[in-house]
PDB file of N, CA and C in Angstrom:
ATOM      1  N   UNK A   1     -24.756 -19.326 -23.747  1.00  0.00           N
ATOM      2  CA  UNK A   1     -25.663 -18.207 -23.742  1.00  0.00           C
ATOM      3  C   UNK A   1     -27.044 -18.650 -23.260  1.00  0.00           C
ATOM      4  N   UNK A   2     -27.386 -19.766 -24.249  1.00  0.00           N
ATOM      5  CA  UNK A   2     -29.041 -20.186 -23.726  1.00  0.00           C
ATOM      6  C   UNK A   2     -28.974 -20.867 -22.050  1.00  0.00           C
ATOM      7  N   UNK A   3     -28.173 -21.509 -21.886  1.00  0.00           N
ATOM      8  CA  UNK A   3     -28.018 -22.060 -20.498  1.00  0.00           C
ATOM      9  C   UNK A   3     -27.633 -20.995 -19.276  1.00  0.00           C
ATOM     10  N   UNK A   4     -26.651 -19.803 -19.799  1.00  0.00           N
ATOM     11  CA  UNK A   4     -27.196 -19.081 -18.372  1.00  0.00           C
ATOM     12  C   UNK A   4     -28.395 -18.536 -18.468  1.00  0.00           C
ATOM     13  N   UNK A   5     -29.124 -18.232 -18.771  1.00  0.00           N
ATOM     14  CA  UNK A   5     -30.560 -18.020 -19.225  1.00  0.00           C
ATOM     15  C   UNK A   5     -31.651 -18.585 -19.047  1.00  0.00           C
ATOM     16  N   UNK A   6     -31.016 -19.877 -19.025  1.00  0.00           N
ATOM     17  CA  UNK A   6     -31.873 -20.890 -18.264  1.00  0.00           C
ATOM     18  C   UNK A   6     -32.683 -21.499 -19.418  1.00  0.00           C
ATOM     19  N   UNK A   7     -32.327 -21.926 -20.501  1.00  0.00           N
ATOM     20  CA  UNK A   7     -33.509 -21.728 -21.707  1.00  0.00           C
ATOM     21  C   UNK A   7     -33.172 -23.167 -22.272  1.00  0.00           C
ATOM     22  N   UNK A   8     -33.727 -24.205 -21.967  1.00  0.00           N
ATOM     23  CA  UNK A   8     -33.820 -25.458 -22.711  1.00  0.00           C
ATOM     24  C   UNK A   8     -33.554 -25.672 -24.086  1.00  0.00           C
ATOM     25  N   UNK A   9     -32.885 -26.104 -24.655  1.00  0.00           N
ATOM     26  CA  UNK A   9     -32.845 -26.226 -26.398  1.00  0.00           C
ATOM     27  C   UNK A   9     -32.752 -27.679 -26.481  1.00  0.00           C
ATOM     28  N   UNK A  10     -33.882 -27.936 -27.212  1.00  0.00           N
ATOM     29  CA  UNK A  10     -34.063 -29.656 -27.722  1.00  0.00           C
ATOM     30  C   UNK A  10     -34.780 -29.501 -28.919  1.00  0.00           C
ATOM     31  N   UNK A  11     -34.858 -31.134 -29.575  1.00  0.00           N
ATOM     32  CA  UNK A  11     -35.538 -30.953 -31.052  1.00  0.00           C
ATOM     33  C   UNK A  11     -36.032 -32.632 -31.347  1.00  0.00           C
ATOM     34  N   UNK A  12     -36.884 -32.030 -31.754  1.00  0.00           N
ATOM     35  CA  UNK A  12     -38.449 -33.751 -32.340  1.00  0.00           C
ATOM     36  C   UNK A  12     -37.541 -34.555 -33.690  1.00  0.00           C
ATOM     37  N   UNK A  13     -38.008 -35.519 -34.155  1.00  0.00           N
ATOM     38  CA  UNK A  13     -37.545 -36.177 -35.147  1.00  0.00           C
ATOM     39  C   UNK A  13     -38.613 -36.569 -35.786  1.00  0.00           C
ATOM     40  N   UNK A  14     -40.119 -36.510 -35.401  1.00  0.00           N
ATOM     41  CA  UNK A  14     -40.860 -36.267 -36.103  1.00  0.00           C
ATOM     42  C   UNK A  14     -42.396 -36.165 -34.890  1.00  0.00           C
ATOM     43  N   UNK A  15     -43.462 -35.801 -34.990  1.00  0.00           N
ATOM     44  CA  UNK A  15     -45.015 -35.099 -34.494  1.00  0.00           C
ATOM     45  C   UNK A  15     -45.966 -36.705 -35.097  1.00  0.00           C
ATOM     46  N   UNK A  16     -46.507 -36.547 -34.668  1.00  0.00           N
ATOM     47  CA  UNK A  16     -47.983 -37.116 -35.240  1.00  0.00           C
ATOM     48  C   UNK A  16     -49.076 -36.502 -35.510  1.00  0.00           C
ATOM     49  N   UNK A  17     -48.714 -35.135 -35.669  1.00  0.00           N
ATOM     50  CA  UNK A  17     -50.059 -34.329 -36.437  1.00  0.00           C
ATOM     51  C   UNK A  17     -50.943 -34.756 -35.989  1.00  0.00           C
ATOM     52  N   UNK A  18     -50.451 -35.006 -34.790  1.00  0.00           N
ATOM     53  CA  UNK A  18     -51.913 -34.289 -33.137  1.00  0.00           C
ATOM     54  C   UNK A  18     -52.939 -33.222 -33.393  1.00  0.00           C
ATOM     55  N   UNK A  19     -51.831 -31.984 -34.004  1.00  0.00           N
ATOM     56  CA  UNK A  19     -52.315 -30.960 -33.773  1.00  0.00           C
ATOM     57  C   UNK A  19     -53.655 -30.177 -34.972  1.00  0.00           C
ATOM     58  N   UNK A  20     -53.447 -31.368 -36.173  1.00  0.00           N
ATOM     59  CA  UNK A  20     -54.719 -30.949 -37.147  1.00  0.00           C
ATOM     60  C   UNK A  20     -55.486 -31.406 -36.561  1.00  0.00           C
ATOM     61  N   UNK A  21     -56.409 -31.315 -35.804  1.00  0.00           N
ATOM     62  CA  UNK A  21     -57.237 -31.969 -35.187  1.00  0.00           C
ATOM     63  C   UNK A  21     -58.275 -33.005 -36.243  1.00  0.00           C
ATOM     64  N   UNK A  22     -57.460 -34.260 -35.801  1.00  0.00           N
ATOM     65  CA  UNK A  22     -57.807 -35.749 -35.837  1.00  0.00           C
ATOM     66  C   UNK A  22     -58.353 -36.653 -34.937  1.00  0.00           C
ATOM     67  N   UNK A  23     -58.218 -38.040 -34.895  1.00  0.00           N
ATOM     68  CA  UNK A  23     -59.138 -38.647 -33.912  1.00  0.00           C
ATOM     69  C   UNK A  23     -57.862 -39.310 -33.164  1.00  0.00           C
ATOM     70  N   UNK A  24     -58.273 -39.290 -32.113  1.00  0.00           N
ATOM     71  CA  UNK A  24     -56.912 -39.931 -31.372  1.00  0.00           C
ATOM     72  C   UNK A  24     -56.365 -41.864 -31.589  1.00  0.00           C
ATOM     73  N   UNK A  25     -57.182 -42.707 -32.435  1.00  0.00           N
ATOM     74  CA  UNK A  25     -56.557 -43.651 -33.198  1.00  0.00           C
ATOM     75  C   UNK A  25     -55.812 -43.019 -34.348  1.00  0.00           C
ATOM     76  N   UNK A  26     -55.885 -41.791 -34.458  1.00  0.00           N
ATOM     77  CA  UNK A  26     -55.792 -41.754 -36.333  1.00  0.00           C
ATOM     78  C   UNK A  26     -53.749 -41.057 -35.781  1.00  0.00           C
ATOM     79  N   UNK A  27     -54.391 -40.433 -34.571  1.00  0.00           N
ATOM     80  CA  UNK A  27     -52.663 -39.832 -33.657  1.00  0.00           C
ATOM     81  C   UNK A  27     -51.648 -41.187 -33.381  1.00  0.00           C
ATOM     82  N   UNK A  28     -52.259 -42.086 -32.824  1.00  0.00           N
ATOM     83  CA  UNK A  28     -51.451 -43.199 -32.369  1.00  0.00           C
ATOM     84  C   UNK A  28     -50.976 -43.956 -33.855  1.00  0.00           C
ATOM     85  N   UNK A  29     -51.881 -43.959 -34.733  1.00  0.00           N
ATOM     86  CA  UNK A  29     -51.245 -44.679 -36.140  1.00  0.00           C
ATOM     87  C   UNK A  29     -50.384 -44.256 -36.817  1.00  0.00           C
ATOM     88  N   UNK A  30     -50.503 -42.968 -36.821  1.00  0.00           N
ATOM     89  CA  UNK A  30     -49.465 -41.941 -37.367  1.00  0.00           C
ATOM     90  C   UNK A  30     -48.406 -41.625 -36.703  1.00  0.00           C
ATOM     91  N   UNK A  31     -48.178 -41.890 -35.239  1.00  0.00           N
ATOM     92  CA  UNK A  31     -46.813 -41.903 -34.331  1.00  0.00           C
ATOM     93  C   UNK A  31     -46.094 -43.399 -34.609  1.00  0.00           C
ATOM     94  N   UNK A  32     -46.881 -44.413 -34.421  1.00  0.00           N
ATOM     95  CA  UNK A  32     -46.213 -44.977 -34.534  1.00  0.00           C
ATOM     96  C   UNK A  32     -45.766 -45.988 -36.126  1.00  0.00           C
ATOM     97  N   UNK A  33     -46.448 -45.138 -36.790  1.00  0.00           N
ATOM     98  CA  UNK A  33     -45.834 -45.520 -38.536  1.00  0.00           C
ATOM     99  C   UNK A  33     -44.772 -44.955 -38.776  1.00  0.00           C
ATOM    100  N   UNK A  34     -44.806 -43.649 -37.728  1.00  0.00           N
ATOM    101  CA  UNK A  34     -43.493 -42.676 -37.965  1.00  0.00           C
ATOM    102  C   UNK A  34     -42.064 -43.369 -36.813  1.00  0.00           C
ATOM    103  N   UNK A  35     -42.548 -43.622 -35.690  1.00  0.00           N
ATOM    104  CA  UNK A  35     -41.478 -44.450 -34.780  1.00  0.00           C
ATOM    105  C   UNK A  35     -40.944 -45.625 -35.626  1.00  0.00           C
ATOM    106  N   UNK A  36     -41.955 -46.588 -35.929  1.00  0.00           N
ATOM    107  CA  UNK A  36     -41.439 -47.866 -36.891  1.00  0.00           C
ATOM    108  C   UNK A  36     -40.542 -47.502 -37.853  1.00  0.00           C
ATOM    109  N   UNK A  37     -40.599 -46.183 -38.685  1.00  0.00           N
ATOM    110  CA  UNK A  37     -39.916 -46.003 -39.716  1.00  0.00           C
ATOM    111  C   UNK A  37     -38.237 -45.795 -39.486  1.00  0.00           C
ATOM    112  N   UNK A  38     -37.756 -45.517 -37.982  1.00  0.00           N
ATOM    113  CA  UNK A  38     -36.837 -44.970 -37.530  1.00  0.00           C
ATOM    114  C   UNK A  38     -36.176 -46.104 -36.551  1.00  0.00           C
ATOM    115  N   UNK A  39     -37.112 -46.408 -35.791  1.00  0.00           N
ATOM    116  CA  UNK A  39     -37.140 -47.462 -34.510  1.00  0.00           C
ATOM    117  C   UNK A  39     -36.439 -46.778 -33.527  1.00  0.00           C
ATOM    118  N   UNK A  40     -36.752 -45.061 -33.620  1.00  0.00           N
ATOM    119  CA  UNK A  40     -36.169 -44.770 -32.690  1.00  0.00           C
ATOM    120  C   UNK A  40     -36.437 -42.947 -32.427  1.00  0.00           C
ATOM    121  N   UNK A  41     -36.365 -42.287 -31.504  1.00  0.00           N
ATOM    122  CA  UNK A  41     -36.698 -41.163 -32.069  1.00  0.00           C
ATOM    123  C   UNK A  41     -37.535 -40.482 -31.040  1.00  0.00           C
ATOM    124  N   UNK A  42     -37.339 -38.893 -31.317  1.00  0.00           N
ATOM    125  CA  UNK A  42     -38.371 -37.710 -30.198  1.00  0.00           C
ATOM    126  C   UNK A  42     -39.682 -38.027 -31.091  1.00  0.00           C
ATOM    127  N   UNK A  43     -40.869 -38.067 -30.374  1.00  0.00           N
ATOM    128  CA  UNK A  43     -41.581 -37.623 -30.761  1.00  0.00           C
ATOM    129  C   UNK A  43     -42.606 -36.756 -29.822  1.00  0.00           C
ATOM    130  N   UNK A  44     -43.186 -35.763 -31.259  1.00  0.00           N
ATOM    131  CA  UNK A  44     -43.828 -34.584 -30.134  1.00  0.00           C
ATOM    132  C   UNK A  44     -45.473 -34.568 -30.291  1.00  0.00           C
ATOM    133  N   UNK A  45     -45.584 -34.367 -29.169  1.00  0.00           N
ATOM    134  CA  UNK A  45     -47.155 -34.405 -28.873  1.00  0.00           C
ATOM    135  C   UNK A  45     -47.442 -33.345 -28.310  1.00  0.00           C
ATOM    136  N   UNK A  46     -48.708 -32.314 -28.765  1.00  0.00           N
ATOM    137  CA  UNK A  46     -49.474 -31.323 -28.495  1.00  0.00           C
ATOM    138  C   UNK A  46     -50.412 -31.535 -27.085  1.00  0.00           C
ATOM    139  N   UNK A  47     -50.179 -31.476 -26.040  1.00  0.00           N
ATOM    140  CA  UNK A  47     -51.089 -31.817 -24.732  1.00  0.00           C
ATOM    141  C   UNK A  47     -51.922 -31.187 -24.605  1.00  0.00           C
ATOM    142  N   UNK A  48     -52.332 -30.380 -25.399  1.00  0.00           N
ATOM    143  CA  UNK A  48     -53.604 -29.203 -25.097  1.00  0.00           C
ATOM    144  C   UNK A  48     -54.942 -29.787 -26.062  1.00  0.00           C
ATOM    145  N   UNK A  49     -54.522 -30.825 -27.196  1.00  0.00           N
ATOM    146  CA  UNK A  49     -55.092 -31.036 -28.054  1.00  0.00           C
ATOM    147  C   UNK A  49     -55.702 -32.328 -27.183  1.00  0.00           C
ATOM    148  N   UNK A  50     -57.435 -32.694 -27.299  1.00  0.00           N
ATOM    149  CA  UNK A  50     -58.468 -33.741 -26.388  1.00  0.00           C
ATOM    150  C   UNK A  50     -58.046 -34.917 -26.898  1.00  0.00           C
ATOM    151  N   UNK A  51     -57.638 -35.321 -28.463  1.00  0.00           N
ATOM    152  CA  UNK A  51     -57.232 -36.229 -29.002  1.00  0.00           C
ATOM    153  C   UNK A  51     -56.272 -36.632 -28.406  1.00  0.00           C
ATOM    154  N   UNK A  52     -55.054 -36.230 -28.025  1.00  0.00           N
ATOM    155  CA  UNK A  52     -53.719 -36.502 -27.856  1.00  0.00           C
ATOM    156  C   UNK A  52     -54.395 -37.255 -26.579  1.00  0.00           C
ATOM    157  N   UNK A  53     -54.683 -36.933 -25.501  1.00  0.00           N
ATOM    158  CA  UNK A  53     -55.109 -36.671 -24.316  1.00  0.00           C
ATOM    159  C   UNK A  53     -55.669 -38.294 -23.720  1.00  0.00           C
ATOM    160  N   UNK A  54     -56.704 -38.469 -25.261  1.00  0.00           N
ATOM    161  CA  UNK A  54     -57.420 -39.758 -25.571  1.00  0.00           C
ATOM    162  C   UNK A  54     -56.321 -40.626 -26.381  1.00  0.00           C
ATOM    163  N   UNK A  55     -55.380 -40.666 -27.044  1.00  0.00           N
ATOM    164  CA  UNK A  55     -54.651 -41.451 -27.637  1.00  0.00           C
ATOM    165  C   UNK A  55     -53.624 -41.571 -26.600  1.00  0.00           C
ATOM    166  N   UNK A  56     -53.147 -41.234 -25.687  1.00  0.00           N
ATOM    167  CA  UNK A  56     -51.992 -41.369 -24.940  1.00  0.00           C
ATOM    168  C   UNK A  56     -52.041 -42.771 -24.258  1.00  0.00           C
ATOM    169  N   UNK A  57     -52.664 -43.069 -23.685  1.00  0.00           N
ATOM    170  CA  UNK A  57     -53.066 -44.646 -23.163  1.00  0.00           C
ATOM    171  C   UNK A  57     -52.483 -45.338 -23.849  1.00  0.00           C
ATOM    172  N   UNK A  58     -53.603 -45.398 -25.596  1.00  0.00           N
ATOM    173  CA  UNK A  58     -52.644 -46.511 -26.295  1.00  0.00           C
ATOM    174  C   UNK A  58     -51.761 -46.412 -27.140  1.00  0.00           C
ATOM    175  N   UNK A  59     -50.814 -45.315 -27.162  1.00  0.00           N
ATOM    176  CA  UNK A  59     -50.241 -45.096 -27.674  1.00  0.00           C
ATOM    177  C   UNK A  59     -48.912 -45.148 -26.781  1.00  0.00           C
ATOM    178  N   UNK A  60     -48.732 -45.113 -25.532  1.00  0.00           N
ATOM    179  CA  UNK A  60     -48.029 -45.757 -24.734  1.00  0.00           C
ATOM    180  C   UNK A  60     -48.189 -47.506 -24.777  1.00  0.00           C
ATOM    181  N   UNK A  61     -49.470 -48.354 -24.488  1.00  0.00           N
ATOM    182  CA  UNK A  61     -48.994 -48.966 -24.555  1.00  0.00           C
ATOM    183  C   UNK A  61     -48.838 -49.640 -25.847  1.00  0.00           C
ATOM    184  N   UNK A  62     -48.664 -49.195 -26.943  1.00  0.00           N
ATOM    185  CA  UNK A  62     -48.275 -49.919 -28.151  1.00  0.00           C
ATOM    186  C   UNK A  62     -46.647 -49.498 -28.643  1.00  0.00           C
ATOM    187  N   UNK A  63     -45.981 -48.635 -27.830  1.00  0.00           N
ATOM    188  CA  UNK A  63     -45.224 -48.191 -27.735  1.00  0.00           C
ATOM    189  C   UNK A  63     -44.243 -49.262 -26.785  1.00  0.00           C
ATOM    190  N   UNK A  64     -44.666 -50.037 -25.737  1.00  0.00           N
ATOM    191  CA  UNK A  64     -44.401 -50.583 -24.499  1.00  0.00           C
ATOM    192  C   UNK A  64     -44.276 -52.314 -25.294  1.00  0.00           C
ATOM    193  N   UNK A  65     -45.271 -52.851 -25.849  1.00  0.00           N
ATOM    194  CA  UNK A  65     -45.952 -53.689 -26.605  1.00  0.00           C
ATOM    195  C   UNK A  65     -44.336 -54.248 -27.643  1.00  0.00           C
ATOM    196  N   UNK A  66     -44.302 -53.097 -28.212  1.00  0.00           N
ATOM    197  CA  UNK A  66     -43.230 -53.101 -29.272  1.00  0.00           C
ATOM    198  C   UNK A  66     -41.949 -53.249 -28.903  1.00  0.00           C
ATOM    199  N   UNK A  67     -41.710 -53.012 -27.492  1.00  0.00           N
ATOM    200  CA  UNK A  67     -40.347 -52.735 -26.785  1.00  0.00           C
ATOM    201  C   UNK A  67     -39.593 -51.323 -26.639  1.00  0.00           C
ATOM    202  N   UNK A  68     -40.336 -50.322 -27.320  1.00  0.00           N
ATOM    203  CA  UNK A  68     -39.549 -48.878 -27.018  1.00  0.00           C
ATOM    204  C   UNK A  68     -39.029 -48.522 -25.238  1.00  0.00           C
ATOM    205  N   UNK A  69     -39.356 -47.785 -25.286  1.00  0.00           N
ATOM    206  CA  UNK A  69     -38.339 -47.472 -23.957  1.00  0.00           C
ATOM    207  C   UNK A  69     -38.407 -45.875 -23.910  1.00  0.00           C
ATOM    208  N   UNK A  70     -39.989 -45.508 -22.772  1.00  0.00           N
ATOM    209  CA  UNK A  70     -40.292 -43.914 -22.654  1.00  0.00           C
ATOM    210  C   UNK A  70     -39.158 -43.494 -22.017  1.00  0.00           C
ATOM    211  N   UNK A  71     -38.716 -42.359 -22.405  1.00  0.00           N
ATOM    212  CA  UNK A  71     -37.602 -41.329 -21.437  1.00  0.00           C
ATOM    213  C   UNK A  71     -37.913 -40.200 -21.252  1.00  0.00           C
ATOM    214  N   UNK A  72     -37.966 -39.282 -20.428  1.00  0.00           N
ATOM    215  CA  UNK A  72     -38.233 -38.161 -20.036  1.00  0.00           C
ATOM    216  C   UNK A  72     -37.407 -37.194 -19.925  1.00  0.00           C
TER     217      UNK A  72
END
């Protein structure tokens, strides 16, 4: 049904509460306390939010650092 429709269905395993607006170290600590906890996992990020925007740098590379593996 959703696919002739054309309608994507996917799902997070956990956020970094990007979106209360925080400081973008406080985003990257909280993604990746939540990645470590799993060692594995969606996580979702708010792109509209300036923090996210500013944490993405190092939050990739501490992500990279650790050995994860971005997928798109």
């Amino acid at each position: 049904y959703l696919a002739a429709r054309r309608i994507a269905v996917w799902s997070v395993d956990f956020d970094a509460d990007d979106w209360k607006n925080i400081a973008a170290d406080e985003v990257v600590k909280r993604a990746m306390e939540r990645i470590e906890q799993k060692k594995r996992g969606v996580l979702l990020l708010h792109d509209v939010q300036p923090a996210t925007a500013l944490a993405l740098p190092l939050l990739l590379q501490a992500l990279k650092t650790r050995g994860y593996r971005i997928v798109h």
